[in-house]
Protein backbone atom coordinates (compact mmCIF):
# COMPACT_ATOMS: atom_id res chain seq x y z
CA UNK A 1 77.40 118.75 99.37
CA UNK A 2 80.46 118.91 97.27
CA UNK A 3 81.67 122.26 99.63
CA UNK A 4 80.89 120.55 102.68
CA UNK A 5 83.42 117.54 101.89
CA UNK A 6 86.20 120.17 101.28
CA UNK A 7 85.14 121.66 104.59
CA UNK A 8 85.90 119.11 106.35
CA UNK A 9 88.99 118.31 104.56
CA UNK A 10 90.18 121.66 105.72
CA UNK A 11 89.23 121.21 109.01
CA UNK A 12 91.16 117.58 109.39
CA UNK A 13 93.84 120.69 108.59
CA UNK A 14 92.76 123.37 111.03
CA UNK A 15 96.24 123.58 112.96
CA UNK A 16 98.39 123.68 109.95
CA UNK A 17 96.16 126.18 108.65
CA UNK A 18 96.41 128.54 111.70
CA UNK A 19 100.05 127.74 111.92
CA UNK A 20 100.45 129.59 108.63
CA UNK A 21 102.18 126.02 107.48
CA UNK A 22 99.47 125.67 104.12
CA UNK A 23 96.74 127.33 103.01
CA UNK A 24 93.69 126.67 101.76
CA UNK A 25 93.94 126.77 97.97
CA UNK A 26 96.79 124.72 98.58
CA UNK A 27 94.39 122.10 100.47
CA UNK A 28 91.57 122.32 97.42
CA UNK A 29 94.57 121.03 95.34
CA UNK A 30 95.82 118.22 97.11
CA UNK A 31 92.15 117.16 98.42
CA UNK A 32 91.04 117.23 94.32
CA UNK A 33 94.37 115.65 93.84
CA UNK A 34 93.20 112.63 96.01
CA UNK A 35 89.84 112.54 95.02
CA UNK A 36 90.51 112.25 91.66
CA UNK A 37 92.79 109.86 90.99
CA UNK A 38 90.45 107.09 93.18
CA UNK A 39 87.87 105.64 92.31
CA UNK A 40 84.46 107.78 93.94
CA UNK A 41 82.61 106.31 96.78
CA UNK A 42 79.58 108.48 97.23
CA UNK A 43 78.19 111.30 95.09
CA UNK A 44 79.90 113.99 95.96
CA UNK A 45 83.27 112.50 94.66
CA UNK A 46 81.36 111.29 91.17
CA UNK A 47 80.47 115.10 90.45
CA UNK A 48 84.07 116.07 90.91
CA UNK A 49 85.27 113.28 88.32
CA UNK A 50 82.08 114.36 86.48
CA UNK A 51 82.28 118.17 85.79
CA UNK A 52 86.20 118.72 86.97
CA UNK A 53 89.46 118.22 85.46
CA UNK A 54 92.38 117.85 87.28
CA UNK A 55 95.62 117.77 85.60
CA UNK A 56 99.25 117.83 87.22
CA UNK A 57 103.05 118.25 85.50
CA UNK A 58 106.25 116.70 86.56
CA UNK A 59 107.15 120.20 87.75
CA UNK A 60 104.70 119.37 90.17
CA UNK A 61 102.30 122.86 88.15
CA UNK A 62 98.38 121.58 87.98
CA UNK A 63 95.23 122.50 86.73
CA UNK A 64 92.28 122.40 87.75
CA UNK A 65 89.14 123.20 84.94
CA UNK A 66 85.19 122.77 84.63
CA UNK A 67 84.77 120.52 82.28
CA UNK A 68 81.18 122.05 81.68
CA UNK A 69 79.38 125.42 82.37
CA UNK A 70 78.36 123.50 85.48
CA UNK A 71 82.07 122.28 86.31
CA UNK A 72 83.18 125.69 86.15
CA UNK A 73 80.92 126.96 88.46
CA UNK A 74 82.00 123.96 90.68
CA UNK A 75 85.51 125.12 90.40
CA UNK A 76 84.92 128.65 90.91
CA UNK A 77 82.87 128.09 94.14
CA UNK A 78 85.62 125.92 95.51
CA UNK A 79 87.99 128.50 95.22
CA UNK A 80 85.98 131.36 96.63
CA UNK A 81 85.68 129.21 99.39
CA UNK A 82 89.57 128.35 99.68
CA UNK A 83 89.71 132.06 99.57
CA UNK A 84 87.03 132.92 102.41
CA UNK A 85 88.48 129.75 104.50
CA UNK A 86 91.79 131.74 104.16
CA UNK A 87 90.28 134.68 105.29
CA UNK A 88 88.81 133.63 108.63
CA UNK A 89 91.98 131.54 109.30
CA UNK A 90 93.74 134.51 109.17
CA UNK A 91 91.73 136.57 111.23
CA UNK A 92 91.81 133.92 113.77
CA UNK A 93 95.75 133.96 113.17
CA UNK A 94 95.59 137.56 114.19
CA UNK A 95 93.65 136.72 117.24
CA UNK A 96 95.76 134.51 118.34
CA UNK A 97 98.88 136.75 117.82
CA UNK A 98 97.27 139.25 119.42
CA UNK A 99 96.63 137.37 122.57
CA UNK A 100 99.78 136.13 122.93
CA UNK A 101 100.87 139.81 122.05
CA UNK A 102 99.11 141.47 125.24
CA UNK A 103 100.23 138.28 127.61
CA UNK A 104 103.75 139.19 127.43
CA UNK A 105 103.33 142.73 127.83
């Protein structure tokens, strides 16, 4: 539940992705970002103010931490995610490169 809400968060950001202009662990911390500082609306976004903390310096450095064994096997799924989600944007990076590659030769 909670993955599939980042999901689509990432893919409202599909062409910036593939444009190389963010990534996705950058994503997971702005989309935590926003949902924790409101207030939650469905379930999904009470587990996240449940079981994670999110804090953020006026460096603009953050944190992000289970606040329970449960919260930190929240946050660790969220970022293997981020990290497989960066892994199939870049191979379709690479496919597109490629194609546009063997065009102009």
């Amino acid at each position: 539940m909670i993955l599939a809400e980042y999901a689509k968060y990432l893919q409202e950001h599909n062409d910036e992705l593939l444009k190389k202009q963010t990534t996705p662990l950058k994503l997971l911390h702005k989309w935590l970002e926003t949902v924790i500082y409101k207030n939650p609306k469905n379930n999904a976004e009470k587990i996240i103010h449940k079981e994670i903390m999110y804090a953020k310096n006026e460096n603009g450095d953050y944190i992000i931490v289970g606040k329970s064994d449960s919260g930190r096997v929240l946050v660790s799924a969220l970022i293997k995610f981020a990290k497989s989600y960066e892994n199939y944007t870049h191979s379709k990076w690479l496919e597109m490169t490629e194609k546009l590659y063997h065009k102009e030769q």
